[in-house]
C-alpha atoms as a PDB file:
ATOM      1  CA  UNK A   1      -4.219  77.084-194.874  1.00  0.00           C
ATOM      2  CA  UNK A   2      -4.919  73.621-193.428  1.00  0.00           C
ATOM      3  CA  UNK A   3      -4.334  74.821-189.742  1.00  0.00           C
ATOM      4  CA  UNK A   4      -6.706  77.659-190.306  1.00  0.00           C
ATOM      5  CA  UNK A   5      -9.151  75.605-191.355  1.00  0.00           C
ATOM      6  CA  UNK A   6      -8.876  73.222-188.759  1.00  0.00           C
ATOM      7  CA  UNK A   7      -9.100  75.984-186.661  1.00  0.00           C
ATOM      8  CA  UNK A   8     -12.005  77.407-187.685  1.00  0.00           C
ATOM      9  CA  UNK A   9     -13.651  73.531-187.673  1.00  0.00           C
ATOM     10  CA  UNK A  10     -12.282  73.555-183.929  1.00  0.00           C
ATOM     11  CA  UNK A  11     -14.251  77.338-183.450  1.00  0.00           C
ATOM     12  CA  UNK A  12     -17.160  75.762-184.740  1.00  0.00           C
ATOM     13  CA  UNK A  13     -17.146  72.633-182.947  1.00  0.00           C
ATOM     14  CA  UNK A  14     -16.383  74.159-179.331  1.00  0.00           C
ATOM     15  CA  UNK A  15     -19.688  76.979-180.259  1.00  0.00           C
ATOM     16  CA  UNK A  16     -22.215  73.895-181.167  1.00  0.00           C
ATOM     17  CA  UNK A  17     -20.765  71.831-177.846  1.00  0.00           C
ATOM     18  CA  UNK A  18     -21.458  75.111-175.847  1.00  0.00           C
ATOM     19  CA  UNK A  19     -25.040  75.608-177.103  1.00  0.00           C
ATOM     20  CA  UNK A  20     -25.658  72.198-176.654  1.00  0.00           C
ATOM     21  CA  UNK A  21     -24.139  71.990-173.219  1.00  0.00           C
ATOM     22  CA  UNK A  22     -26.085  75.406-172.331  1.00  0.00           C
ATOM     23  CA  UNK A  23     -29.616  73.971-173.138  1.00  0.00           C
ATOM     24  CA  UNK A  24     -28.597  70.633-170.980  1.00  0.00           C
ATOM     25  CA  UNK A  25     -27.363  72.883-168.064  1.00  0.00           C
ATOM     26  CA  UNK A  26     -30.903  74.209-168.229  1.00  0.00           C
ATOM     27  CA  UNK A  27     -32.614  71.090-167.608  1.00  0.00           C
ATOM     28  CA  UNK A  28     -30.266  69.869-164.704  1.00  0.00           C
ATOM     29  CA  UNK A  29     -27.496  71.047-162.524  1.00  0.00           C
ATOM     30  CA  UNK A  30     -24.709  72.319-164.841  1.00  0.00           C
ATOM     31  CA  UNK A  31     -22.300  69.316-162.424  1.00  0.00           C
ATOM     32  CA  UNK A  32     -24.955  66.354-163.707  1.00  0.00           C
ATOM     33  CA  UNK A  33     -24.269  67.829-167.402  1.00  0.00           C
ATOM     34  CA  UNK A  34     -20.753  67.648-167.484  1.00  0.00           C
ATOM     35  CA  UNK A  35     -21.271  63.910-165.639  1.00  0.00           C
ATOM     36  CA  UNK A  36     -22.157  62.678-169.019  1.00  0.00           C
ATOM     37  CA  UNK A  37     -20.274  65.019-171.517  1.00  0.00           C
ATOM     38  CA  UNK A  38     -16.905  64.223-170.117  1.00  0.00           C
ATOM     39  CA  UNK A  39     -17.054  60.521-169.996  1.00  0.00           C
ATOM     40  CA  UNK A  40     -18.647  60.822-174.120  1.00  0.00           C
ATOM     41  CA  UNK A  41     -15.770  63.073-174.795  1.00  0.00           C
ATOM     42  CA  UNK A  42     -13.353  60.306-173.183  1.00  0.00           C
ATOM     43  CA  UNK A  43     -14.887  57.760-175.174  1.00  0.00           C
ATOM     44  CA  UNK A  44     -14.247  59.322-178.191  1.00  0.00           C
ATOM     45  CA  UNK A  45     -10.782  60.084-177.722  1.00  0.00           C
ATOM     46  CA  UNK A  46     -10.165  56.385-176.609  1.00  0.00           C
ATOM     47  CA  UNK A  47     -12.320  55.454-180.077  1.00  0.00           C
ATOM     48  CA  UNK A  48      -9.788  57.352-182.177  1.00  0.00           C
ATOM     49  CA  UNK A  49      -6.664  55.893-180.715  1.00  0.00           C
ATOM     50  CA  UNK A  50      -6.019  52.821-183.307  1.00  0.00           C
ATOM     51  CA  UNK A  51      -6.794  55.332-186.138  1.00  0.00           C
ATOM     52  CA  UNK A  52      -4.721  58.192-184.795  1.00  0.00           C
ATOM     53  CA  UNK A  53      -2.213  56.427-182.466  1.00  0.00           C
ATOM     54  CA  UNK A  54      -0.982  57.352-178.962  1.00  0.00           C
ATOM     55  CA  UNK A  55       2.522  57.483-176.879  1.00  0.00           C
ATOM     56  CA  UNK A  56       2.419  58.040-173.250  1.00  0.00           C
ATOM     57  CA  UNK A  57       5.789  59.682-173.065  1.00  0.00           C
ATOM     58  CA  UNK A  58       6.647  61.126-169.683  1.00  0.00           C
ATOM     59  CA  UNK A  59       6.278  64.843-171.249  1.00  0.00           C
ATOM     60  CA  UNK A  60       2.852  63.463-172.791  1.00  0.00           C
ATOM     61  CA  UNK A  61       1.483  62.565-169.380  1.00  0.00           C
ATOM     62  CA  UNK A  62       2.699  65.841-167.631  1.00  0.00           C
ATOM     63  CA  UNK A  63       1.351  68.130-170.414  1.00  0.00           C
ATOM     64  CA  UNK A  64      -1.761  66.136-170.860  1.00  0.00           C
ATOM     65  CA  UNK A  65      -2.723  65.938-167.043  1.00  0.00           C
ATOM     66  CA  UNK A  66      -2.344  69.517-166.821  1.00  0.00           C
ATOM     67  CA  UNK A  67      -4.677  70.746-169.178  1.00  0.00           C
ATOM     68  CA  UNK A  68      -7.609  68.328-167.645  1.00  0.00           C
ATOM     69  CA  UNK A  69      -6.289  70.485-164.382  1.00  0.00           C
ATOM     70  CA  UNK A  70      -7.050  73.637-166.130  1.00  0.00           C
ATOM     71  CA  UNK A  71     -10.175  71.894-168.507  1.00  0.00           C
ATOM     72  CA  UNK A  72     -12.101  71.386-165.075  1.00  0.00           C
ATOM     73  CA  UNK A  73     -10.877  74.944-163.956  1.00  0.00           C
ATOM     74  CA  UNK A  74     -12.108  76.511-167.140  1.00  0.00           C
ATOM     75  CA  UNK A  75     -15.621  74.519-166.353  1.00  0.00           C
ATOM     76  CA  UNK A  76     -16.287  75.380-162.344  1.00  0.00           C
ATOM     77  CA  UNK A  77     -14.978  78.923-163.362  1.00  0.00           C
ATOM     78  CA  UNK A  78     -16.718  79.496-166.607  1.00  0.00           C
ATOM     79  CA  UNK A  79     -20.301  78.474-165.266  1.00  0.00           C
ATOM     80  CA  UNK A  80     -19.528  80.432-161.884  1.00  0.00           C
ATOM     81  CA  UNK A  81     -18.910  83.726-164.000  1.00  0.00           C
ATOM     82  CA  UNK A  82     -21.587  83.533-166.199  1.00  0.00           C
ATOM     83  CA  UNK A  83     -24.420  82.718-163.353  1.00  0.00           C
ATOM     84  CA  UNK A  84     -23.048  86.227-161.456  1.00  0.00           C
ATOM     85  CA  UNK A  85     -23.167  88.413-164.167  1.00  0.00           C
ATOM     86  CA  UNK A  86     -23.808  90.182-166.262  1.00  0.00           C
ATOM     87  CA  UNK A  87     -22.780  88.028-169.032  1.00  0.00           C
ATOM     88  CA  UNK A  88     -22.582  90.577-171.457  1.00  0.00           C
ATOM     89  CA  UNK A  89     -19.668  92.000-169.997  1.00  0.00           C
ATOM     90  CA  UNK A  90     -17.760  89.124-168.605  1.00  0.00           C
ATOM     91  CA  UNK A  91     -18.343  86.461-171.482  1.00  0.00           C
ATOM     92  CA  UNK A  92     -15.915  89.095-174.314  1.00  0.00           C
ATOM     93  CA  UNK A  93     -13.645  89.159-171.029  1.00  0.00           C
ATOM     94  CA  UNK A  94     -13.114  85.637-171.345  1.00  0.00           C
ATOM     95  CA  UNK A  95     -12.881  84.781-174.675  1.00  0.00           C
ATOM     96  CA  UNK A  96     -10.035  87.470-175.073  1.00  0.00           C
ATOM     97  CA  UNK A  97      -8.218  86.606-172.267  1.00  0.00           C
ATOM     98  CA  UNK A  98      -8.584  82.725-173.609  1.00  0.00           C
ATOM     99  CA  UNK A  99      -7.042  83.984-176.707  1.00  0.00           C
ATOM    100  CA  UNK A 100      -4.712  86.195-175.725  1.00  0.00           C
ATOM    101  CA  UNK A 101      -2.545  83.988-173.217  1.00  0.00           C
ATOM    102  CA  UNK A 102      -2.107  81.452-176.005  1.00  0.00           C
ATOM    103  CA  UNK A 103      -1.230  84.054-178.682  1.00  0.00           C
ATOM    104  CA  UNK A 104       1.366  85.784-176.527  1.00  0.00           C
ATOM    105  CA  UNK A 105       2.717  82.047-175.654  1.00  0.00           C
ATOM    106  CA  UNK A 106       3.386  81.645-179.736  1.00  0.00           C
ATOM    107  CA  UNK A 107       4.628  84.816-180.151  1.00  0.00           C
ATOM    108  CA  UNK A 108       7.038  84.525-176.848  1.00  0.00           C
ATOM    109  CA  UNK A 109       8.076  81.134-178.851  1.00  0.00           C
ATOM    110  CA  UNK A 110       9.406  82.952-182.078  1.00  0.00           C
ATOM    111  CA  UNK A 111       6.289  82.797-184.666  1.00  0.00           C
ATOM    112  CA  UNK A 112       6.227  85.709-186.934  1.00  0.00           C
ATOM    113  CA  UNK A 113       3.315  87.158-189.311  1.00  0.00           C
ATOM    114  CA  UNK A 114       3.511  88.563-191.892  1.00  0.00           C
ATOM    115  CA  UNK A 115       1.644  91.787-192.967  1.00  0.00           C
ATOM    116  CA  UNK A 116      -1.463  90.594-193.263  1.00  0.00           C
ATOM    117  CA  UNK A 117      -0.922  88.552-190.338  1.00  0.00           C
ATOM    118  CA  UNK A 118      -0.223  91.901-188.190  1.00  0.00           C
ATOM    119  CA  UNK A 119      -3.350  93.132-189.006  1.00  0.00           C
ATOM    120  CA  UNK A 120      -5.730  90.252-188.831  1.00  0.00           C
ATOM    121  CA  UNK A 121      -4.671  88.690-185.503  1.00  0.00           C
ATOM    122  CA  UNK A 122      -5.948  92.228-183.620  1.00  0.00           C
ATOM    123  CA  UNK A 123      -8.900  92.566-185.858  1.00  0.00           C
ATOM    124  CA  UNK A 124      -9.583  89.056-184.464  1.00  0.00           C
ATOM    125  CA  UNK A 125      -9.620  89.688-180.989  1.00  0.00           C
ATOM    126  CA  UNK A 126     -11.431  92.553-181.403  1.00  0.00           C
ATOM    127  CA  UNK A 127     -14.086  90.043-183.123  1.00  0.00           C
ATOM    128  CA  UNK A 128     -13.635  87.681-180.436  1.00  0.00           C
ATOM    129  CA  UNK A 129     -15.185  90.519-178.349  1.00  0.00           C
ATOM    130  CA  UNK A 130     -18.037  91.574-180.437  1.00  0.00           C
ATOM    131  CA  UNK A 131     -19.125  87.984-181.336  1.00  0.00           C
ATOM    132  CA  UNK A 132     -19.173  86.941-177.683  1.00  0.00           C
ATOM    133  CA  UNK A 133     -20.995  90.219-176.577  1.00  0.00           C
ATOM    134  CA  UNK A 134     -25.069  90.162-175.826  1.00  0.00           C
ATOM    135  CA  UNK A 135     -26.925  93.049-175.861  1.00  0.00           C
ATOM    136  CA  UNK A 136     -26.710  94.871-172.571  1.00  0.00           C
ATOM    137  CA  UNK A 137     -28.668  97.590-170.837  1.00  0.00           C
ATOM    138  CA  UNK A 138     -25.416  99.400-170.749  1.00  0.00           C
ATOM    139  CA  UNK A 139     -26.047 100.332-166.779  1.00  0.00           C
ATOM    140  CA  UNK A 140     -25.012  96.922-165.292  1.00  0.00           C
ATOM    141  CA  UNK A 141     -21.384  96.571-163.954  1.00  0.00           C
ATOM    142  CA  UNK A 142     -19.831  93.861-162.923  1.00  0.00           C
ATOM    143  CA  UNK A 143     -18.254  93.324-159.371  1.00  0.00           C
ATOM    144  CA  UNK A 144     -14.764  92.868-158.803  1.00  0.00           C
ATOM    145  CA  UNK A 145     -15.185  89.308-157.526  1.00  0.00           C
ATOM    146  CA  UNK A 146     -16.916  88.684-161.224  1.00  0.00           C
ATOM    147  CA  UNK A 147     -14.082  90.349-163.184  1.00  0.00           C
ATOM    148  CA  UNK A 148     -11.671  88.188-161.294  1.00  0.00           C
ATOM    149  CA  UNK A 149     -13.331  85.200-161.701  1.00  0.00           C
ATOM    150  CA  UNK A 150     -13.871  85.684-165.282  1.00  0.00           C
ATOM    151  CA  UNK A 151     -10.406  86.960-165.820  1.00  0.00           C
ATOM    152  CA  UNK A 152      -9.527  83.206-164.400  1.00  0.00           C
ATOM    153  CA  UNK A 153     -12.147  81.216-166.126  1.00  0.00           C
ATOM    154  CA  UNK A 154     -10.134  82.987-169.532  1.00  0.00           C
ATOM    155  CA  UNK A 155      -6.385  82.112-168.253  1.00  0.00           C
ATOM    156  CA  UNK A 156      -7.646  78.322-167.646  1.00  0.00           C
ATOM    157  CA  UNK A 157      -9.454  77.914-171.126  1.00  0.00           C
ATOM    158  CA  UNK A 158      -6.005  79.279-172.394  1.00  0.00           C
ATOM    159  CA  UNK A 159      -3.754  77.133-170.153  1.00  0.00           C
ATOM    160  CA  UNK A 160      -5.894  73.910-171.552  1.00  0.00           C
ATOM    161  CA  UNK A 161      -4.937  75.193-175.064  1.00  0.00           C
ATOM    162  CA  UNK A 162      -1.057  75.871-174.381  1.00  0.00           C
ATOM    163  CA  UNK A 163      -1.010  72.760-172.223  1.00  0.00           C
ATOM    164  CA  UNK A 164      -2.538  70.630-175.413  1.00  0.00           C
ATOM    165  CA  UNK A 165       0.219  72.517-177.498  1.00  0.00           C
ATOM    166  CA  UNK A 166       3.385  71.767-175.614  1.00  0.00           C
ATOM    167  CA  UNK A 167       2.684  68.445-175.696  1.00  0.00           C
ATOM    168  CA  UNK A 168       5.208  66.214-177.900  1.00  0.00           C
ATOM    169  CA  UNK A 169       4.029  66.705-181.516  1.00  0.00           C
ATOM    170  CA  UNK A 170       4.306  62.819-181.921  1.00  0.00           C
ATOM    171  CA  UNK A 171       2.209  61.612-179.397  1.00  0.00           C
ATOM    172  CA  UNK A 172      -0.946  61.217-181.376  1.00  0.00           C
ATOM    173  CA  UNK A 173      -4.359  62.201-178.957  1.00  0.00           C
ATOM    174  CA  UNK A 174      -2.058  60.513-175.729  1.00  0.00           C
ATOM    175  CA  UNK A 175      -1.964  64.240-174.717  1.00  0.00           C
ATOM    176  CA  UNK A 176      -6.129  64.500-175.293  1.00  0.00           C
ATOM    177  CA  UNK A 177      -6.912  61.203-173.221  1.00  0.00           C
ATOM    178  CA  UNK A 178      -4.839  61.678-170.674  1.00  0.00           C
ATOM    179  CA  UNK A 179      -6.298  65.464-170.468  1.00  0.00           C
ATOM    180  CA  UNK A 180     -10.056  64.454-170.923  1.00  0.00           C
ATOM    181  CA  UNK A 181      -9.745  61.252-168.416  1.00  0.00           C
ATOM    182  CA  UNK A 182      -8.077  63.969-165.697  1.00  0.00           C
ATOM    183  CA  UNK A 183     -11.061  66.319-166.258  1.00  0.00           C
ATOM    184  CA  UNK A 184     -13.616  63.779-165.899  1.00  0.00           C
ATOM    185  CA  UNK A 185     -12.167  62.446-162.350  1.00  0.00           C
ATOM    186  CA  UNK A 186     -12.094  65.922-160.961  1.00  0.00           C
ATOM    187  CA  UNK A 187     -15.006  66.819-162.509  1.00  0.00           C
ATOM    188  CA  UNK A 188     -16.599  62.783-160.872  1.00  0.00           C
ATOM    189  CA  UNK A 189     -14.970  64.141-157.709  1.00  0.00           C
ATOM    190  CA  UNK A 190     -16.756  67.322-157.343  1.00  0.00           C
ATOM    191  CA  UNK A 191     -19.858  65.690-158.241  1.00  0.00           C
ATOM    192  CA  UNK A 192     -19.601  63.478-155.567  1.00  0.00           C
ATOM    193  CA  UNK A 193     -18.570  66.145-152.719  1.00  0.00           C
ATOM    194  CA  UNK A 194     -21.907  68.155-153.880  1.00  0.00           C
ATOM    195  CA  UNK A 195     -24.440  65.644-154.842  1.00  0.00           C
ATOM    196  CA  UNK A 196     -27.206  66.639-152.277  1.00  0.00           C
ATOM    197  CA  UNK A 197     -26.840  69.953-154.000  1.00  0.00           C
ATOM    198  CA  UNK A 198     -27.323  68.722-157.279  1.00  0.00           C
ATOM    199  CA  UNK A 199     -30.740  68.440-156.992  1.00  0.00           C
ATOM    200  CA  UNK A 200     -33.124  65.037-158.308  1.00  0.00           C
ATOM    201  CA  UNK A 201     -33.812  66.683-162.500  1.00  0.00           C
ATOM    202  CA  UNK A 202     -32.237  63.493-164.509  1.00  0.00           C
ATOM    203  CA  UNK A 203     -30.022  65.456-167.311  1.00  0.00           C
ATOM    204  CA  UNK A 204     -30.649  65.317-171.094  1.00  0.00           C
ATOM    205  CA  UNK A 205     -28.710  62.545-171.557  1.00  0.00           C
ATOM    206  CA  UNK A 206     -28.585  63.056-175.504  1.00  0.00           C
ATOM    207  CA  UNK A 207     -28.062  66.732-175.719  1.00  0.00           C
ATOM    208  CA  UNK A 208     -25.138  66.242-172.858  1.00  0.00           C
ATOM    209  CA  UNK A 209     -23.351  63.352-174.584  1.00  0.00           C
ATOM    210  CA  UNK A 210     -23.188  65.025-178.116  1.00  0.00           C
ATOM    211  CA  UNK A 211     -21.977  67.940-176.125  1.00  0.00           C
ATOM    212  CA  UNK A 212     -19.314  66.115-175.005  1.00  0.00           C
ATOM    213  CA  UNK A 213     -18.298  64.408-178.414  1.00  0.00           C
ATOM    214  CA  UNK A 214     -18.638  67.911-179.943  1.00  0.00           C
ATOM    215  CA  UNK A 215     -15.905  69.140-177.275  1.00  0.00           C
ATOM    216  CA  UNK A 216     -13.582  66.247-177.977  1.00  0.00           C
ATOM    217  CA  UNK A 217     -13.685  66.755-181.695  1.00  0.00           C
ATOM    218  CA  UNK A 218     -12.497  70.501-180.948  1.00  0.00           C
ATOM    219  CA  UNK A 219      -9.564  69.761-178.788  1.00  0.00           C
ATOM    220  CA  UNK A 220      -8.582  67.165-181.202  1.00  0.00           C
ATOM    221  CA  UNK A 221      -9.124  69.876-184.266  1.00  0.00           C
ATOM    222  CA  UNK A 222      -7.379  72.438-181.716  1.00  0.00           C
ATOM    223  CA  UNK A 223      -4.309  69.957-181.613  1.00  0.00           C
ATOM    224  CA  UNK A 224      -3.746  69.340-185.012  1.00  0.00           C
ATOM    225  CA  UNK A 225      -4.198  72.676-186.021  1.00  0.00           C
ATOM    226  CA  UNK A 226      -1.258  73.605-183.583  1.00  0.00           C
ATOM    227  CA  UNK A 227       0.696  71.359-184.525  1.00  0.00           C
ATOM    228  CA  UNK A 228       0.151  71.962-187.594  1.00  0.00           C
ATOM    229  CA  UNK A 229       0.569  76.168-188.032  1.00  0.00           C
ATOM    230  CA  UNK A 230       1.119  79.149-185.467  1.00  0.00           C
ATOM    231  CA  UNK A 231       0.156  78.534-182.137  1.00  0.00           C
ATOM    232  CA  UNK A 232      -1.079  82.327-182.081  1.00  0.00           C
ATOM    233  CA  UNK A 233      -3.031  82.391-185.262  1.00  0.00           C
ATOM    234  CA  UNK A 234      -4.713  78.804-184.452  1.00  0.00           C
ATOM    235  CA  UNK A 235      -5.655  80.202-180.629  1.00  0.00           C
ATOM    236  CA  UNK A 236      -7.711  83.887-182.275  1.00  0.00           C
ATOM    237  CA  UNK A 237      -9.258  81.540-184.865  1.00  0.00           C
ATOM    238  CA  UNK A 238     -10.815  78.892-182.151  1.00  0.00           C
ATOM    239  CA  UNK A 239     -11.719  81.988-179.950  1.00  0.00           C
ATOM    240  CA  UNK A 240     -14.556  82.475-182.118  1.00  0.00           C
ATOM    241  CA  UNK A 241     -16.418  80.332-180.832  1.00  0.00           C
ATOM    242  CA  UNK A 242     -19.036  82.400-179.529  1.00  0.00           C
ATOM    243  CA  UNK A 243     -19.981  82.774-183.719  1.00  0.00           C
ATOM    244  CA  UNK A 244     -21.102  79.545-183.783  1.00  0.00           C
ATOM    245  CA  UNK A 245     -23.206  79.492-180.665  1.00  0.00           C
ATOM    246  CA  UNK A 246     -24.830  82.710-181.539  1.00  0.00           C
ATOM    247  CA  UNK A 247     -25.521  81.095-185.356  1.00  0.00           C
ATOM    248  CA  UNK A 248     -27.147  78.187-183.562  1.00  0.00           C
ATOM    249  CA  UNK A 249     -29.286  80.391-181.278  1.00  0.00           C
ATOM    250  CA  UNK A 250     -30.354  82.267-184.086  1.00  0.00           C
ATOM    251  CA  UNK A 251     -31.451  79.120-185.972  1.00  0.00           C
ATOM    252  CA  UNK A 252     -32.915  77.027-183.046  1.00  0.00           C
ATOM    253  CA  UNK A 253     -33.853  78.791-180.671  1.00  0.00           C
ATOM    254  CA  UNK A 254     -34.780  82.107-182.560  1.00  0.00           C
ATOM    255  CA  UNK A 255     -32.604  84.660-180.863  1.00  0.00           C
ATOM    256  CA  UNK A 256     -31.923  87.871-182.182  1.00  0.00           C
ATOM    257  CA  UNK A 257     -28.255  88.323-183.354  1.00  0.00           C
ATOM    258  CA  UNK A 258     -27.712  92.006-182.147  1.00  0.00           C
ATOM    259  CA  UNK A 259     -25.588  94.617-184.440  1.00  0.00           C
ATOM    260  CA  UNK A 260     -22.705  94.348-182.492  1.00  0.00           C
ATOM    261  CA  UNK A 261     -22.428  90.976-182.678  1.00  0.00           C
ATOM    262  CA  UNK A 262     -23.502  91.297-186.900  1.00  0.00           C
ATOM    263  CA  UNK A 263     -20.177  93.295-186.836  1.00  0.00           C
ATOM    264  CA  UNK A 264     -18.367  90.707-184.930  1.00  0.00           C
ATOM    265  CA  UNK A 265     -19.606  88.266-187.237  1.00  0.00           C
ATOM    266  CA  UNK A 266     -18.145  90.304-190.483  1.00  0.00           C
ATOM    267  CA  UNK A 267     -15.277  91.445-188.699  1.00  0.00           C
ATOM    268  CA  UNK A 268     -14.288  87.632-188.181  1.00  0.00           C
ATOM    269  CA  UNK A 269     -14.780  87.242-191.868  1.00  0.00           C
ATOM    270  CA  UNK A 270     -12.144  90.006-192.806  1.00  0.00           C
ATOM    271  CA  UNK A 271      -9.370  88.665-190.438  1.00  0.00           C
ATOM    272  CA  UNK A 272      -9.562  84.974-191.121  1.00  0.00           C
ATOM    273  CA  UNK A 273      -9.147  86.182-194.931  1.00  0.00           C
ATOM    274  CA  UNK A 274      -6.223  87.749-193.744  1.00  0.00           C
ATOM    275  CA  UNK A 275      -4.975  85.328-191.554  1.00  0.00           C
ATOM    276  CA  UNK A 276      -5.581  82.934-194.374  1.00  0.00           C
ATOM    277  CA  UNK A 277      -3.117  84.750-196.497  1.00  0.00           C
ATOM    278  CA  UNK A 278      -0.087  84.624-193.589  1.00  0.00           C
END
């Protein structure tokens, strides 16, 4: 029960840090965003190393450093997909593939549900689809360039997750600095190669810091949940995380929450009730 719920607090955490992130992307280039998210999500992490400790193990550093490789993937990727199109095919693509990689990975590693368990982890996914799913005009298709692309933006999200889940179980958030500091270089790096495409619009320096902070708080949520229960129950739950973005549109910015998504919504209800009783 306490991995589910930190699961679901992870879900939650990584919907609000993409709705916040999305409205900063829309005042500046998406690279100026991230400039400030990263380094507040770094500063967290360092901020909760007395509390929570930290050993840079050899394993630690390896593990860590590869999913900030595949955190700054999942970002150049993610944004790339989503600007082709259309994202009401591509964004479900993603967030199932993110949670399918991950599940397979626990399964692969010996965890077993039980009944309930076998029929909440597909009801899930198929959740994970609805939830994440706009309301399209049902004639766009995307190209094979934006399938592929979105089919890698959903393996990198993943590989972030197993990466963060290999890691040594007692090596505190070493495995989410080392991650989050490797992100934010690359990330730095890019910046620097493209700044006179970046364009002079200063970013929302607020909304893109609490972005960040909300990111860090779901990796660390992600991390204890795993470590904590199944790696494939833990990776369907946080793949909800389109819920809490569409909740927040709904609320903020007054978006209509479409029926399939109102059945993604209750769907996601009914499995993490069943998940809850695995």
């Amino acid at each position: 029960m306490i991995a589910l719920l930190l699961a679901l607090g992870s879900s939650l955490a990584y919907g609000c840090a993409d709705f916040l992130g999305g409205l900063g992307a829309r005042k500046a280039h998406v690279l100026r965003t991230v400039m400030v998210a990263a380094p507040a999500s770094l500063a967290v992490e360092l901020l909760l190393w007395p509390f929570l400790g930290a050993s840079f193990s050899t394993g630690v550093l390896g593990w860590g450093a590869a999913s900030g490789v595949a955190s700054a993937a999942a970002f150049a990727l993610l944004y790339r997909t989503l600007a082709i199109g259309p994202m009401n095919v591509l964004s479900p693509i993603t967030a199932l593939v993110s949670a399918i990689l991950p599940v397979s990975v626990g399964l692969l590693q010996g965890e077993h549900l039980g009944a309930a368990g076998l029929v909440g982890l597909p009801l899930a996914l198929a959740a994970v689809v609805l939830v994440s799913a706009g309301h399209g005009t049902g004639t766009a298709r995307p190209s094979r360039n934006a399938l592929l692309l979105a089919f890698g933006a959903g393996t990198a999200i993943a590989l972030q997750l197993t990466f963060l889940h290999q890691a040594p179980g007692d090596s505190g958030v070493a495995p989410l600095i080392i991650g989050r500091a490797v992100s934010s270089a690359a990330t730095l790096a890019a910046a620097g190669l493209m700044h006179r495409r970046l364009g002079t619009e200063r970013p929302a320096y607020a909304m893109s810091a609490a972005a960040g902070v909300l990111d860090s708080v779901a990796n660390l949520l992600f991390l204890l949940a795993a470590r904590s229960g199944d790696l494939a129950v833990v990776a369907v739950i946080t793949a909800l995380y389109p819920a809490g973005t569409v909740l927040l549109a709904r609320g903020v910015l007054a978006e209509r929450i479409h029926r399939g998504q109102l059945v993604g919504l209750g769907t996601a209800a009914v499995a993490v009730s069943l998940l809850a009783l695995t």
